[in-house]
N, C-alpha and C. Protein backbone atom coordinates (compact mmCIF):
# COMPACT_ATOMS: atom_id res chain seq x y z
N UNK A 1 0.84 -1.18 0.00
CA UNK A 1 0.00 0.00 0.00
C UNK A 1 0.89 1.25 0.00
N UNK A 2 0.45 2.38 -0.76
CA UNK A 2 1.15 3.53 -0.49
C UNK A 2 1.35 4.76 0.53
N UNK A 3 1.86 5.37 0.35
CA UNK A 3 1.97 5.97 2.10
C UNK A 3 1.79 7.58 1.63
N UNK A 4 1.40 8.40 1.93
CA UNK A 4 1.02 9.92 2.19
C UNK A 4 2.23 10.80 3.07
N UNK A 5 2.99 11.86 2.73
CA UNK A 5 3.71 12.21 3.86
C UNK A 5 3.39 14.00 3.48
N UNK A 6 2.77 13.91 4.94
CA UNK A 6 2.24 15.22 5.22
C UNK A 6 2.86 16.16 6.57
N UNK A 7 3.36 17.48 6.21
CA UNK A 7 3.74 18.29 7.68
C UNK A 7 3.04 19.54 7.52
N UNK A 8 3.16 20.14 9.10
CA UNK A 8 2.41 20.68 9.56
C UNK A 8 2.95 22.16 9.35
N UNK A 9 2.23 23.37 8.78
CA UNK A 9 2.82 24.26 8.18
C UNK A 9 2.32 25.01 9.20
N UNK A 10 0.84 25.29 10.09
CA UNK A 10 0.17 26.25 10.29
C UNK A 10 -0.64 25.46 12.14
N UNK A 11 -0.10 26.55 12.74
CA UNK A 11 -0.39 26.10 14.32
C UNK A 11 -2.11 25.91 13.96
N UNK A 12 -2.37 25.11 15.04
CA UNK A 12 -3.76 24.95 15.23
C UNK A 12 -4.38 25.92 16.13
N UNK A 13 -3.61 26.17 16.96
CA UNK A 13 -3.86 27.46 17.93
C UNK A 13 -5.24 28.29 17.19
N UNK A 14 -6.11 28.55 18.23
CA UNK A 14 -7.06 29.31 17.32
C UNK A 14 -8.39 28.73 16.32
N UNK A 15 -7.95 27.22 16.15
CA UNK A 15 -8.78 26.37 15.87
C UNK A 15 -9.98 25.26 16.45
N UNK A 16 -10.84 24.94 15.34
CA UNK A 16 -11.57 24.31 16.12
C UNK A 16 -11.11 23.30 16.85
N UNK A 17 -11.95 22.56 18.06
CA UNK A 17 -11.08 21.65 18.87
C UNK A 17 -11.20 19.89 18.40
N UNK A 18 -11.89 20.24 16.87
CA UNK A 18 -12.42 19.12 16.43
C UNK A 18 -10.89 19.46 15.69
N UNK A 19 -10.25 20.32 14.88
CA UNK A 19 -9.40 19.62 13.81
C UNK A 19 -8.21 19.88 15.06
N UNK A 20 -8.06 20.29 16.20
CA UNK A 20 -7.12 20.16 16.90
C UNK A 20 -6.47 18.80 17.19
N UNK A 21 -7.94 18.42 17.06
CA UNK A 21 -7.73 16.88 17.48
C UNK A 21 -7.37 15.78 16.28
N UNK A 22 -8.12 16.17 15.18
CA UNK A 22 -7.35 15.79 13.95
C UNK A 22 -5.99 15.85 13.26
N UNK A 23 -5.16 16.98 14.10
CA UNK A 23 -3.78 17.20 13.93
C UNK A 23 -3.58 16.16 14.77
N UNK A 24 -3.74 16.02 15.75
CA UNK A 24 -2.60 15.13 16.83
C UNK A 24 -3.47 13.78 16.39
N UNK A 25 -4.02 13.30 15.61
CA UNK A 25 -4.07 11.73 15.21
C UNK A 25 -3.63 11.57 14.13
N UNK A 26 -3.18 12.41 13.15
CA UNK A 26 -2.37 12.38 12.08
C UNK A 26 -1.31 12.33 12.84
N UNK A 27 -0.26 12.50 13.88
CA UNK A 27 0.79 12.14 14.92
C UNK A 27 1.77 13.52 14.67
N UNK A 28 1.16 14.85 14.49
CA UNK A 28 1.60 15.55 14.08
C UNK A 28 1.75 16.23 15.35
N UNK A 29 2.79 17.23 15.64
CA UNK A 29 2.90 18.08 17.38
C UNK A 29 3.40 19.64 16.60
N UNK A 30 4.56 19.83 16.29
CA UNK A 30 5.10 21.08 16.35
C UNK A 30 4.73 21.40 14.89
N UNK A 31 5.17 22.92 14.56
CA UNK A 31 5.03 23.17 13.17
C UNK A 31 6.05 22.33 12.67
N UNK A 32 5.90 22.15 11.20
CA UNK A 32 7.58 21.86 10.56
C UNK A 32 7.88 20.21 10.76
N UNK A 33 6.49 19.41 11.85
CA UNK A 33 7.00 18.34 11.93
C UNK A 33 6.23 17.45 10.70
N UNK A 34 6.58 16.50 11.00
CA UNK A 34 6.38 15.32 9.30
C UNK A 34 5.88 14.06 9.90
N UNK A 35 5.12 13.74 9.21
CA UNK A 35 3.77 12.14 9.22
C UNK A 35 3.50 11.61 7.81
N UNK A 36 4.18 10.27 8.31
CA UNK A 36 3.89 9.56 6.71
C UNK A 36 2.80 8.67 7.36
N UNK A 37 2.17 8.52 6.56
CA UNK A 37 0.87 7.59 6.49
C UNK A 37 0.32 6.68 5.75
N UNK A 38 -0.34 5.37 6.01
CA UNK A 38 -0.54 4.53 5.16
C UNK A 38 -1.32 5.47 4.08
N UNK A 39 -2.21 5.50 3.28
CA UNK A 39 -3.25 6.34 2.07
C UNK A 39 -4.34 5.61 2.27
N UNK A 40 -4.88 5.94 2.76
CA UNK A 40 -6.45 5.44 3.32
C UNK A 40 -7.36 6.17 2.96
N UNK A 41 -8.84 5.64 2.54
CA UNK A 41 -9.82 7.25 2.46
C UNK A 41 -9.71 7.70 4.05
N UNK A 42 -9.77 6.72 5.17
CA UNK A 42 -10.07 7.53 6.52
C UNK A 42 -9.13 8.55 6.60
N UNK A 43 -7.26 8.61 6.18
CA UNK A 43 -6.42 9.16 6.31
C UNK A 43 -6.29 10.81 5.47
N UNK A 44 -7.04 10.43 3.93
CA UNK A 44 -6.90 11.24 2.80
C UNK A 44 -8.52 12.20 3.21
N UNK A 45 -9.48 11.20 3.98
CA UNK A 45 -10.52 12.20 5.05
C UNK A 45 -10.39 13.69 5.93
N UNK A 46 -9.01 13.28 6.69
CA UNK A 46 -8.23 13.68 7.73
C UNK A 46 -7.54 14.94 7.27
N UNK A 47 -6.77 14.28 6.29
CA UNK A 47 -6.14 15.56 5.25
C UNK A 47 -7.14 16.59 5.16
N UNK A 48 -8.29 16.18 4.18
CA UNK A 48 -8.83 17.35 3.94
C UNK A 48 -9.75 18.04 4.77
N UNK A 49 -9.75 17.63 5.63
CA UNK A 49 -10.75 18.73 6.52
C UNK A 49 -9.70 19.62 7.41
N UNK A 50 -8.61 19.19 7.59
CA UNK A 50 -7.54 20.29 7.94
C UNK A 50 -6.38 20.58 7.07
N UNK A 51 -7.30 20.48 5.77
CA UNK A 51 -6.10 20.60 4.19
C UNK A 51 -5.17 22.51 4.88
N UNK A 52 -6.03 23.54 5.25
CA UNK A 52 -5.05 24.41 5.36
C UNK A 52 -4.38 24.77 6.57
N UNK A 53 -4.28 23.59 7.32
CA UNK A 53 -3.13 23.65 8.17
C UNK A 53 -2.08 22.80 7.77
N UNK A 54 -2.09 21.97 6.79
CA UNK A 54 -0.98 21.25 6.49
C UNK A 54 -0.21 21.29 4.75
N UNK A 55 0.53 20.64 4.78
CA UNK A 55 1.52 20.45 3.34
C UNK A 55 1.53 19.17 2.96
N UNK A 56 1.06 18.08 1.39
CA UNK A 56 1.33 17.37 1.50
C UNK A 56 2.69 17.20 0.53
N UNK A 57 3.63 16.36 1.45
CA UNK A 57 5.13 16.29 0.65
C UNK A 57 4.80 15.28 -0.48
């Protein structure tokens, strides 16, 4: 299976506490940090509802 590698460009600070929580199960913490991921719809889900807090590499 292929893998997704996504980091975190944009604090959550300020956000809802629903995609707050969607950052930290993507295993993401600081800005600048990096999460590869299996490619799942649940995963490629995840992405896009907090598509502008993140980068996908």
């Amino acid at each position: 299976m292929s893998t997704v590698k996504i980091q975190l460009v944009r604090s959550p600070i300020g956000c809802k506490a629903s995609h707050r929580a969607t950052v930290r199960g993507l295993g993401l913490r600081k800005i600048r940090s990096v999460s590869e991921l299996q490619d799942t719809p649940a995963v490629r889900g995840m992405i896009n509802k907090i598509s502008y807090l993140l980068k996908v590499l």
